[in-house]
PDB file of N, CA and C in Angstrom:
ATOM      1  N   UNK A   1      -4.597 -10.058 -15.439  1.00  0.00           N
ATOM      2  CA  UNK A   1      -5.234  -8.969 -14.708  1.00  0.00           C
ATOM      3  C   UNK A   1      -4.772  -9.019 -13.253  1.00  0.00           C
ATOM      4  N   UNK A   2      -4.281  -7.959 -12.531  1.00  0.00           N
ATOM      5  CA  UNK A   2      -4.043  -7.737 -11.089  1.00  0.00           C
ATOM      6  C   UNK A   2      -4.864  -7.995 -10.099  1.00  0.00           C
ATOM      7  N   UNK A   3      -4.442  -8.781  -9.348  1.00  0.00           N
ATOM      8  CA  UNK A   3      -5.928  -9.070  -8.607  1.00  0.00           C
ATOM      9  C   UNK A   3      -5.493  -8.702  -6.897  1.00  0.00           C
ATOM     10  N   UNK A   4      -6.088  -8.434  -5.634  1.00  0.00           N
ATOM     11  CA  UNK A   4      -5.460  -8.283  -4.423  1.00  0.00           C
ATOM     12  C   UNK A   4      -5.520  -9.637  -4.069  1.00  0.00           C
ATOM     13  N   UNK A   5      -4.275  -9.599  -2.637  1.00  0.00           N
ATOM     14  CA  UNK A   5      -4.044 -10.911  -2.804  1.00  0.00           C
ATOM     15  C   UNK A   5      -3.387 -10.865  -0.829  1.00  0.00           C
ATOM     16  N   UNK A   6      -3.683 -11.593  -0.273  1.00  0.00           N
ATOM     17  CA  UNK A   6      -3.921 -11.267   1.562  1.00  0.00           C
ATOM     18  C   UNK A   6      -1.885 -12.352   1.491  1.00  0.00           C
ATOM     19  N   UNK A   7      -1.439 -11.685   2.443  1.00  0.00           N
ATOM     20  CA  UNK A   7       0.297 -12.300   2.613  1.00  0.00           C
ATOM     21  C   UNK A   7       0.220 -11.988   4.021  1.00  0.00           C
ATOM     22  N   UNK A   8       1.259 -12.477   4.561  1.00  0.00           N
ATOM     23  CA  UNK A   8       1.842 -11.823   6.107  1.00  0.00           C
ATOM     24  C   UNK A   8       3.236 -11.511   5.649  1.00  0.00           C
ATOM     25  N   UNK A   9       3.805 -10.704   6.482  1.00  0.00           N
ATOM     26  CA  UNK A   9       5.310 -10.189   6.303  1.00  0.00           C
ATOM     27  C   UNK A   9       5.835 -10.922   6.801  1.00  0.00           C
ATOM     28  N   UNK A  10       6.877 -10.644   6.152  1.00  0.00           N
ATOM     29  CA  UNK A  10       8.168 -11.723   6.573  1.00  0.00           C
ATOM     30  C   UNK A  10       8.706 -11.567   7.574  1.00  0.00           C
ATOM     31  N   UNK A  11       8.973 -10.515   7.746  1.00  0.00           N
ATOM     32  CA  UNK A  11       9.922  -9.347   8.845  1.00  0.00           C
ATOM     33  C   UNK A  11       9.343  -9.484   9.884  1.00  0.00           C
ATOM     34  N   UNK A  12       7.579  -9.111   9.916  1.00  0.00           N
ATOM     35  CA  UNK A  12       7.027  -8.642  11.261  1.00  0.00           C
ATOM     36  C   UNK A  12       5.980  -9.729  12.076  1.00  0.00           C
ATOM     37  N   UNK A  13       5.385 -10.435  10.431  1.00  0.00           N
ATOM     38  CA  UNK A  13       4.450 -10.941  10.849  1.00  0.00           C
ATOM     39  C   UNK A  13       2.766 -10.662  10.625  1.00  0.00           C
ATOM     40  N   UNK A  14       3.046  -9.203  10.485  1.00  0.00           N
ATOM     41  CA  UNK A  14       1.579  -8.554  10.009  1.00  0.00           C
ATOM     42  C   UNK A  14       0.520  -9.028   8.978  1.00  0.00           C
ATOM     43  N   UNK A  15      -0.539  -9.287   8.954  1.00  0.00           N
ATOM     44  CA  UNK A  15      -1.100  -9.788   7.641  1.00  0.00           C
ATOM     45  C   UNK A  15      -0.795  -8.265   6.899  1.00  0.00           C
ATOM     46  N   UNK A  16      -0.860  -8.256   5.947  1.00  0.00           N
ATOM     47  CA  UNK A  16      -1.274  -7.420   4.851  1.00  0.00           C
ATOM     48  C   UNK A  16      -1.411  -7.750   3.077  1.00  0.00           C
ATOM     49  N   UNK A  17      -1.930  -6.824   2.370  1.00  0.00           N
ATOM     50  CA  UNK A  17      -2.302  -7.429   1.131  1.00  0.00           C
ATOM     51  C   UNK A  17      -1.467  -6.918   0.520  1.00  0.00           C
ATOM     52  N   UNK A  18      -1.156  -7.609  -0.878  1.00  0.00           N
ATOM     53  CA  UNK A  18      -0.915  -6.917  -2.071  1.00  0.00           C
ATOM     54  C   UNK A  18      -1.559  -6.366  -3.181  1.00  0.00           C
ATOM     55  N   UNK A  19      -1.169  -5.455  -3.427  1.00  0.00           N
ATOM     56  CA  UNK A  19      -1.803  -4.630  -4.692  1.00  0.00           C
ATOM     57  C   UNK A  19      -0.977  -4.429  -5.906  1.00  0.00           C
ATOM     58  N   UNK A  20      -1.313  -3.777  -6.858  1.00  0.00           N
ATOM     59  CA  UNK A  20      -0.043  -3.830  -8.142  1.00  0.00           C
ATOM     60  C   UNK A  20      -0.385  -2.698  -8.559  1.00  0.00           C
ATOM     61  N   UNK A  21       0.895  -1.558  -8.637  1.00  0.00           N
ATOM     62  CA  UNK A  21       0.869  -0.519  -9.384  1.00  0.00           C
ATOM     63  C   UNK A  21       0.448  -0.417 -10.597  1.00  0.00           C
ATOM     64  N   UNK A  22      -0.343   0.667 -11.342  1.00  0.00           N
ATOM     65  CA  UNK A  22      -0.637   1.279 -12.885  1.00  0.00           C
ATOM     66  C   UNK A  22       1.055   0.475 -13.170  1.00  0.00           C
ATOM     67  N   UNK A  23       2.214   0.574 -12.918  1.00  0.00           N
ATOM     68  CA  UNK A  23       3.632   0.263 -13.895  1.00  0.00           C
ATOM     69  C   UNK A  23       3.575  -1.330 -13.678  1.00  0.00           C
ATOM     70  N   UNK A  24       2.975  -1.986 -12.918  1.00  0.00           N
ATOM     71  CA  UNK A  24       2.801  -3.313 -12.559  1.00  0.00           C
ATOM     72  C   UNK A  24       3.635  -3.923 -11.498  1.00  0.00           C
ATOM     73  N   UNK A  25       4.061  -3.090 -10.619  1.00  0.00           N
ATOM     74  CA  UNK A  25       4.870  -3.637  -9.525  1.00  0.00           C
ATOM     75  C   UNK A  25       4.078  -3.862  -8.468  1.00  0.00           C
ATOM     76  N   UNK A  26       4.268  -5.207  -7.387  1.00  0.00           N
ATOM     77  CA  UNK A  26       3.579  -5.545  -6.071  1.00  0.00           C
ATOM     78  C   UNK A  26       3.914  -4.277  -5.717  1.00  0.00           C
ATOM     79  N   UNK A  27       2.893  -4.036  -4.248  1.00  0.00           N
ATOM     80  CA  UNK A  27       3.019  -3.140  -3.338  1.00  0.00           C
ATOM     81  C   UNK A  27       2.429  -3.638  -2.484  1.00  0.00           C
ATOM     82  N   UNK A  28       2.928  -3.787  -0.797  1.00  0.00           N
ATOM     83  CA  UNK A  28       2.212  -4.432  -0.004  1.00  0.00           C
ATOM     84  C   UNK A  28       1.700  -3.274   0.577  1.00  0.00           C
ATOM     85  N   UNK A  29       0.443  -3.140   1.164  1.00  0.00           N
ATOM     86  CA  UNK A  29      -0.445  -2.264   2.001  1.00  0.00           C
ATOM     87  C   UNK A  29      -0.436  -3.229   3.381  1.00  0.00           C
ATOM     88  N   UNK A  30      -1.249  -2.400   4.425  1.00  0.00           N
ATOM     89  CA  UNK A  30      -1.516  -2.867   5.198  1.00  0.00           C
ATOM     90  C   UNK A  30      -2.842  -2.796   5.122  1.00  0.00           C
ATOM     91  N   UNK A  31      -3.951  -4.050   6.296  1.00  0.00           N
ATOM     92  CA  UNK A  31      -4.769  -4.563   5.408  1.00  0.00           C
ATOM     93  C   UNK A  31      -5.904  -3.622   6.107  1.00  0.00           C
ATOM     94  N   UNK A  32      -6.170  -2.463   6.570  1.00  0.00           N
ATOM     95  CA  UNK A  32      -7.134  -1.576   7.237  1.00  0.00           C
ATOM     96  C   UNK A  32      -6.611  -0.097   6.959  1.00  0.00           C
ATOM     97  N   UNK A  33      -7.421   0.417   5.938  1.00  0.00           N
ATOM     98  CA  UNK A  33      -7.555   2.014   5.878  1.00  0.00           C
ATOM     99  C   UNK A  33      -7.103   2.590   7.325  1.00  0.00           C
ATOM    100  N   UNK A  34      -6.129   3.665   6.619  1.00  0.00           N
ATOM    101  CA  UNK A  34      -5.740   4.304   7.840  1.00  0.00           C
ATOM    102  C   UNK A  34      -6.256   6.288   7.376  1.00  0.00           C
ATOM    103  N   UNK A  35      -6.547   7.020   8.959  1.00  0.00           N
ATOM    104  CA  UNK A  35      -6.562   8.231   8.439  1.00  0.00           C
ATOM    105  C   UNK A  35      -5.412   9.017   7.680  1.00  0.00           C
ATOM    106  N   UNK A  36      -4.363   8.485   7.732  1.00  0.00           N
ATOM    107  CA  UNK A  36      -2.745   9.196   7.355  1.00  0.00           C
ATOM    108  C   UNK A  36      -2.993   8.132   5.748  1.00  0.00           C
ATOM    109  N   UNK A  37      -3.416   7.063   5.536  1.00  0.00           N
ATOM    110  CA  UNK A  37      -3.443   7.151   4.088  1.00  0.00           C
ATOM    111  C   UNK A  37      -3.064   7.996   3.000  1.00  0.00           C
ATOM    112  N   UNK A  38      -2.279   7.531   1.986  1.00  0.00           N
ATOM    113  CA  UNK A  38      -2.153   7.893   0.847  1.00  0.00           C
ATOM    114  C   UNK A  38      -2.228   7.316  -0.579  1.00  0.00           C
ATOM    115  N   UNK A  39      -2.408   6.072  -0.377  1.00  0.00           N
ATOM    116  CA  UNK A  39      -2.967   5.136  -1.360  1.00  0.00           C
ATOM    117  C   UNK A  39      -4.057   4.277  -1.785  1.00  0.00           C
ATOM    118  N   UNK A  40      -4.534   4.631  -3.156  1.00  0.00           N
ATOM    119  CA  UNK A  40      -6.076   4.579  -3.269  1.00  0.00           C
ATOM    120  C   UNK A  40      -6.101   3.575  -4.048  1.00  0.00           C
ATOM    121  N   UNK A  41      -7.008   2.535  -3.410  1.00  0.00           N
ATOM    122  CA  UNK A  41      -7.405   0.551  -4.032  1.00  0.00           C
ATOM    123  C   UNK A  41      -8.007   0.691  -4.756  1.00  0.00           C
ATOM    124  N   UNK A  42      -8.274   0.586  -6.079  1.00  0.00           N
ATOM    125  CA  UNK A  42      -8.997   0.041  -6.705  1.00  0.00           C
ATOM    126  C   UNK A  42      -9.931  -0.966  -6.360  1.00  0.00           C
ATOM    127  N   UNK A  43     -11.048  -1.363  -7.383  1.00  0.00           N
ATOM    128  CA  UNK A  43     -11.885  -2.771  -7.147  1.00  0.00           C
ATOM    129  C   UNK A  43     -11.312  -3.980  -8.223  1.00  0.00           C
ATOM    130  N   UNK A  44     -10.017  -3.625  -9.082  1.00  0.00           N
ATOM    131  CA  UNK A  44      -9.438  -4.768  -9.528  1.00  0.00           C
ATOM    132  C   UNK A  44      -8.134  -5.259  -8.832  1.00  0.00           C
ATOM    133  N   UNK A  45      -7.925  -4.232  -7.600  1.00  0.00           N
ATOM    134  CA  UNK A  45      -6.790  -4.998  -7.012  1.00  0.00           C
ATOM    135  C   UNK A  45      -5.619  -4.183  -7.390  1.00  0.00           C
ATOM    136  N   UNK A  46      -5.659  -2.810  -8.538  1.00  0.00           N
ATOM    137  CA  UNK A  46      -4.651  -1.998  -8.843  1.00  0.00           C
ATOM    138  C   UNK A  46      -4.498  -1.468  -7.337  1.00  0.00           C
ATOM    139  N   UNK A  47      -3.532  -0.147  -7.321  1.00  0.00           N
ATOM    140  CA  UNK A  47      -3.477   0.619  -6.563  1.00  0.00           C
ATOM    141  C   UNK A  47      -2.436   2.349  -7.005  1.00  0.00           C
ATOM    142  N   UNK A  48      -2.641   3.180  -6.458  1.00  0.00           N
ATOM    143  CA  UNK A  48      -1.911   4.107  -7.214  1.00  0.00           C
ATOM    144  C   UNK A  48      -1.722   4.977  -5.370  1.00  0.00           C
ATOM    145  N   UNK A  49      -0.777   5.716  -5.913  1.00  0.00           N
ATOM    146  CA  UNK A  49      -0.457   7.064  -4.414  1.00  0.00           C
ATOM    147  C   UNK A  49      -0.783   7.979  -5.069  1.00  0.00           C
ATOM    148  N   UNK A  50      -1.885   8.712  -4.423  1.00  0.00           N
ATOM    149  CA  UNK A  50      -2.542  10.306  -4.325  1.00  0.00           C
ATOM    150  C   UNK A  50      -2.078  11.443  -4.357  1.00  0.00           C
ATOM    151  N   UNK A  51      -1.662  11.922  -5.222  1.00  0.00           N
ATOM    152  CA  UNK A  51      -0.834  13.271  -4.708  1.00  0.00           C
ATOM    153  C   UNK A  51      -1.352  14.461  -4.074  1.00  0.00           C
ATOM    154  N   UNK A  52      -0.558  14.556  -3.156  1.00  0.00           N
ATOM    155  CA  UNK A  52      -0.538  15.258  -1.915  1.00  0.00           C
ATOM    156  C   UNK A  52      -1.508  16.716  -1.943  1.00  0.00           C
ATOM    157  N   UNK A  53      -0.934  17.022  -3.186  1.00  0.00           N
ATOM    158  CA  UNK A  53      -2.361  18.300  -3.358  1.00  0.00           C
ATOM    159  C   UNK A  53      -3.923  17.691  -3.236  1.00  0.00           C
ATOM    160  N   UNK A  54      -4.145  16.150  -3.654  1.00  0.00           N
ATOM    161  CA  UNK A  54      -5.661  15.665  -3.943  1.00  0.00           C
ATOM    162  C   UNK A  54      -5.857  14.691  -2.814  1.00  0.00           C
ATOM    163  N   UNK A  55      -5.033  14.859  -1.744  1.00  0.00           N
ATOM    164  CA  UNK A  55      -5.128  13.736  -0.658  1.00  0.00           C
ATOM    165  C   UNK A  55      -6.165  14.108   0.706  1.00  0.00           C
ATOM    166  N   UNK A  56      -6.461  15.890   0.635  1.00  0.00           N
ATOM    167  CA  UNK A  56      -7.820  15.542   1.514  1.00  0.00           C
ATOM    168  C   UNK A  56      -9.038  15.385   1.024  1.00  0.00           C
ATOM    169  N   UNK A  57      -9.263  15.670   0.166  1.00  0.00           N
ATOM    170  CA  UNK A  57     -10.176  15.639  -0.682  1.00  0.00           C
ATOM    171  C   UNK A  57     -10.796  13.625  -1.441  1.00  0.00           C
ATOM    172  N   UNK A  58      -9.652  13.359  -1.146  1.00  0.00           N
ATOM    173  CA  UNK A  58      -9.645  11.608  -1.186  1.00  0.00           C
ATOM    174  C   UNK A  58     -10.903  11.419   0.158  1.00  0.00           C
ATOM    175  N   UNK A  59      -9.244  11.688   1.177  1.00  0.00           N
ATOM    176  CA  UNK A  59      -9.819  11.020   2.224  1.00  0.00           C
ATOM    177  C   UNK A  59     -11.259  11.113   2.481  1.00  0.00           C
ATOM    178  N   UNK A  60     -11.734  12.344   1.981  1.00  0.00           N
ATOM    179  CA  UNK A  60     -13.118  12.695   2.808  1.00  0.00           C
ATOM    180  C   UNK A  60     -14.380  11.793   0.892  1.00  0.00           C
ATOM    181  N   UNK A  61     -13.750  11.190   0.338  1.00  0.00           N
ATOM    182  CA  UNK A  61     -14.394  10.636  -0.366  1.00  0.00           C
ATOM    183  C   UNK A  61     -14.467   9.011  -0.563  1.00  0.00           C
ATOM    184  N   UNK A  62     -13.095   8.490  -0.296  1.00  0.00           N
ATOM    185  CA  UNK A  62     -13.065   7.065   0.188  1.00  0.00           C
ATOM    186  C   UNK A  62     -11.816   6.528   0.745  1.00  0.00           C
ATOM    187  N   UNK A  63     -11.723   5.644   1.610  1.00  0.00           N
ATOM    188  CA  UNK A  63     -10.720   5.031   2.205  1.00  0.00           C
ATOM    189  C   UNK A  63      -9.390   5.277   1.895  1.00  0.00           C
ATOM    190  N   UNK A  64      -8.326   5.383   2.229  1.00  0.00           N
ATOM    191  CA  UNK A  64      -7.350   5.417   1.908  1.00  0.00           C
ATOM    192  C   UNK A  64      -6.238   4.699   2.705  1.00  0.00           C
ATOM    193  N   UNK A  65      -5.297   3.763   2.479  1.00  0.00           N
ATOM    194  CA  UNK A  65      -4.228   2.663   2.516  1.00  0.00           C
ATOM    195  C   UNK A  65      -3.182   3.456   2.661  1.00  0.00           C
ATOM    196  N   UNK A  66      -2.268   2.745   3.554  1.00  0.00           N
ATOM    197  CA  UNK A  66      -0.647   3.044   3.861  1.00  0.00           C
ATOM    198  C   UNK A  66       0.409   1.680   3.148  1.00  0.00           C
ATOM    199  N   UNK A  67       1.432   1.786   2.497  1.00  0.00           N
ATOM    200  CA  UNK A  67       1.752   1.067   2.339  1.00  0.00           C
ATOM    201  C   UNK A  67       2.835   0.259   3.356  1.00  0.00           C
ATOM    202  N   UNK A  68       3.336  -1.043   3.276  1.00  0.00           N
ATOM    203  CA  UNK A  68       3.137  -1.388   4.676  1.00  0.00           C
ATOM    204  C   UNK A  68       4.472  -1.257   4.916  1.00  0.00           C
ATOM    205  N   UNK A  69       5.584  -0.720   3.748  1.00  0.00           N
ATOM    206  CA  UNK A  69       6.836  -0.338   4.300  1.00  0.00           C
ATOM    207  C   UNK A  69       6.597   1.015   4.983  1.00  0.00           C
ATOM    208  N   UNK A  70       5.998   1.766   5.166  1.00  0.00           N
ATOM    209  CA  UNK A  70       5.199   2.477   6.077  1.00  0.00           C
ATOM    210  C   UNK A  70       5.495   2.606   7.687  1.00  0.00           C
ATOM    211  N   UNK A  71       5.078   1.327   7.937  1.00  0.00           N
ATOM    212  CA  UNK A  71       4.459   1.262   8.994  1.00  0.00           C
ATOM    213  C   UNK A  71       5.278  -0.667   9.456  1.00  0.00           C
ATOM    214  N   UNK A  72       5.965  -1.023   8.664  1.00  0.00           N
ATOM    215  CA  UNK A  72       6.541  -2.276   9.032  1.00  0.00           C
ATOM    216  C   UNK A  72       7.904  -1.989   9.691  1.00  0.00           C
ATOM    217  N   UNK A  73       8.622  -2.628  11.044  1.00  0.00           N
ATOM    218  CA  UNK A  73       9.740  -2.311  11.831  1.00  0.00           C
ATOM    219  C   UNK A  73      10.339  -2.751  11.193  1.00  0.00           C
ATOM    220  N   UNK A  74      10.444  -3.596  10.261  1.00  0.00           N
ATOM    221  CA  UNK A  74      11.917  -4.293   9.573  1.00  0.00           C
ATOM    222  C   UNK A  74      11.572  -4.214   8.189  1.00  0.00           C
ATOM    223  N   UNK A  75      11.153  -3.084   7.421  1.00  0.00           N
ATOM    224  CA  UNK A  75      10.677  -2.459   6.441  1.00  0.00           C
ATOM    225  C   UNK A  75      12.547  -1.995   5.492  1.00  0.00           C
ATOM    226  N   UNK A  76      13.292  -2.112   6.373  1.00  0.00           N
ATOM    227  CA  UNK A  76      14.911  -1.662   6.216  1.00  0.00           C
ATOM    228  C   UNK A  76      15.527  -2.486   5.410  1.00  0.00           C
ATOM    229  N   UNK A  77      15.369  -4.035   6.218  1.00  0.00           N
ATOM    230  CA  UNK A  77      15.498  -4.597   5.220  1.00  0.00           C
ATOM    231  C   UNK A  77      15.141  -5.617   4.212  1.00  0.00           C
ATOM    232  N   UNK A  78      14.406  -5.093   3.579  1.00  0.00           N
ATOM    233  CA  UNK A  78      13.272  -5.622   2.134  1.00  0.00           C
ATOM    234  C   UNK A  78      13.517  -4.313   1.037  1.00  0.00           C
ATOM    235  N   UNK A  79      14.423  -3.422   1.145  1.00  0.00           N
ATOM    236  CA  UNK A  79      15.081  -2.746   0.392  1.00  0.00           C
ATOM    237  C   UNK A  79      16.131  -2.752  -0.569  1.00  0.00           C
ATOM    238  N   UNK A  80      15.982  -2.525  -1.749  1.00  0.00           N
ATOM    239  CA  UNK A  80      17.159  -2.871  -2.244  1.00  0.00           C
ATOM    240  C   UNK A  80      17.879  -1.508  -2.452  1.00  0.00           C
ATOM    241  N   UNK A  81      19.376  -2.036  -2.284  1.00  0.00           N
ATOM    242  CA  UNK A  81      20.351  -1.052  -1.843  1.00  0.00           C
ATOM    243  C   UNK A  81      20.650  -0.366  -3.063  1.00  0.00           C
ATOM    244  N   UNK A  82      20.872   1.181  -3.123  1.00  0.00           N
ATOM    245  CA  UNK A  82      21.091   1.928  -4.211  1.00  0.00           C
ATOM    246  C   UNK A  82      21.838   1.927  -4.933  1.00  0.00           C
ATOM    247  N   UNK A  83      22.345   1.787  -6.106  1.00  0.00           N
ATOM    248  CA  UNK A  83      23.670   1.718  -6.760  1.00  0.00           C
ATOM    249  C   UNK A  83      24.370   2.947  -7.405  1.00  0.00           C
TER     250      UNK A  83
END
Protein backbone atom coordinates (compact mmCIF):
# COMPACT_ATOMS: atom_id res chain seq x y z
CA UNK A 1 0.00 0.00 0.00
CA UNK A 2 1.33 3.68 -0.85
CA UNK A 3 1.99 5.47 1.96
CA UNK A 4 3.38 9.52 2.06
CA UNK A 5 6.66 9.70 2.91
CA UNK A 6 8.66 13.44 4.01
CA UNK A 7 12.44 13.58 1.62
CA UNK A 8 14.45 16.79 0.93
CA UNK A 9 15.64 17.39 -2.67
CA UNK A 10 18.58 16.72 -3.89
CA UNK A 11 18.98 19.66 -6.15
CA UNK A 12 17.61 22.37 -3.81
CA UNK A 13 17.35 21.20 -0.55
CA UNK A 14 13.61 21.73 0.04
CA UNK A 15 11.82 19.29 2.31
CA UNK A 16 9.04 17.85 0.40
CA UNK A 17 6.96 14.60 0.36
CA UNK A 18 6.26 11.85 -1.72
CA UNK A 19 3.15 10.58 -3.00
CA UNK A 20 2.40 7.70 -5.60
CA UNK A 21 0.28 7.97 -8.57
CA UNK A 22 -3.23 5.75 -9.27
CA UNK A 23 -0.24 4.05 -12.17
CA UNK A 24 2.15 3.74 -9.09
CA UNK A 25 4.85 6.14 -9.80
CA UNK A 26 6.64 8.50 -6.90
CA UNK A 27 5.74 12.05 -7.30
CA UNK A 28 7.38 14.53 -5.16
CA UNK A 29 5.02 17.50 -3.97
CA UNK A 30 5.98 20.18 -2.07
CA UNK A 31 5.13 19.89 1.50
CA UNK A 32 2.34 23.03 1.93
CA UNK A 33 -0.86 23.43 -0.20
CA UNK A 34 -0.48 26.04 -2.53
CA UNK A 35 -3.40 28.37 -4.12
CA UNK A 36 -2.04 27.51 -7.87
CA UNK A 37 -2.38 23.75 -6.84
CA UNK A 38 -3.31 21.07 -9.00
CA UNK A 39 -2.83 17.95 -7.22
CA UNK A 40 -5.17 16.25 -4.92
CA UNK A 41 -3.62 13.91 -1.65
CA UNK A 42 -5.32 11.43 -0.72
CA UNK A 43 -5.44 10.03 3.08
CA UNK A 44 -3.47 6.82 1.87
CA UNK A 45 -0.67 8.76 0.53
CA UNK A 46 -2.02 8.26 -3.32
CA UNK A 47 -2.15 11.35 -5.28
CA UNK A 48 -3.74 12.17 -8.72
CA UNK A 49 -3.71 15.86 -10.98
CA UNK A 50 -7.17 17.53 -11.31
CA UNK A 51 -8.22 18.35 -14.48
CA UNK A 52 -8.28 21.70 -15.28
CA UNK A 53 -12.03 21.89 -16.02
CA UNK A 54 -12.59 20.48 -12.04
CA UNK A 55 -9.69 22.53 -10.56
CA UNK A 56 -11.76 25.49 -9.09
CA UNK A 57 -14.17 23.76 -7.82
CA UNK A 58 -11.34 21.50 -5.93
CA UNK A 59 -9.73 24.30 -4.68
CA UNK A 60 -12.72 25.83 -3.02
CA UNK A 61 -13.38 22.19 -1.51
CA UNK A 62 -9.93 21.01 -0.27
CA UNK A 63 -6.31 21.73 -0.40
CA UNK A 64 -4.54 21.36 -3.29
CA UNK A 65 -0.48 20.43 -3.90
CA UNK A 66 2.06 21.51 -6.58
CA UNK A 67 4.31 19.08 -7.58
CA UNK A 68 7.74 19.98 -6.65
CA UNK A 69 9.24 19.80 -10.20
CA UNK A 70 7.00 22.76 -10.23
CA UNK A 71 8.48 24.90 -8.29
CA UNK A 72 12.18 23.21 -7.76
CA UNK A 73 15.31 25.43 -9.57
CA UNK A 74 17.15 22.36 -10.56
CA UNK A 75 13.92 20.47 -11.40
CA UNK A 76 15.99 20.27 -15.18
CA UNK A 77 17.94 18.04 -14.10
CA UNK A 78 16.02 15.01 -12.46
CA UNK A 79 14.57 14.57 -15.97
CA UNK A 80 14.95 11.98 -18.08
CA UNK A 81 15.92 12.88 -21.53
CA UNK A 82 13.48 12.01 -24.42
CA UNK A 83 14.27 9.42 -26.84
Amino acid sequence: MPELREGTCASCGAKMLWSTTKSGRSMPLDTEPAATGNILLHPDGTCEVVPSAELEAKRNETPLYLSHFATCPGAASHRKPKE
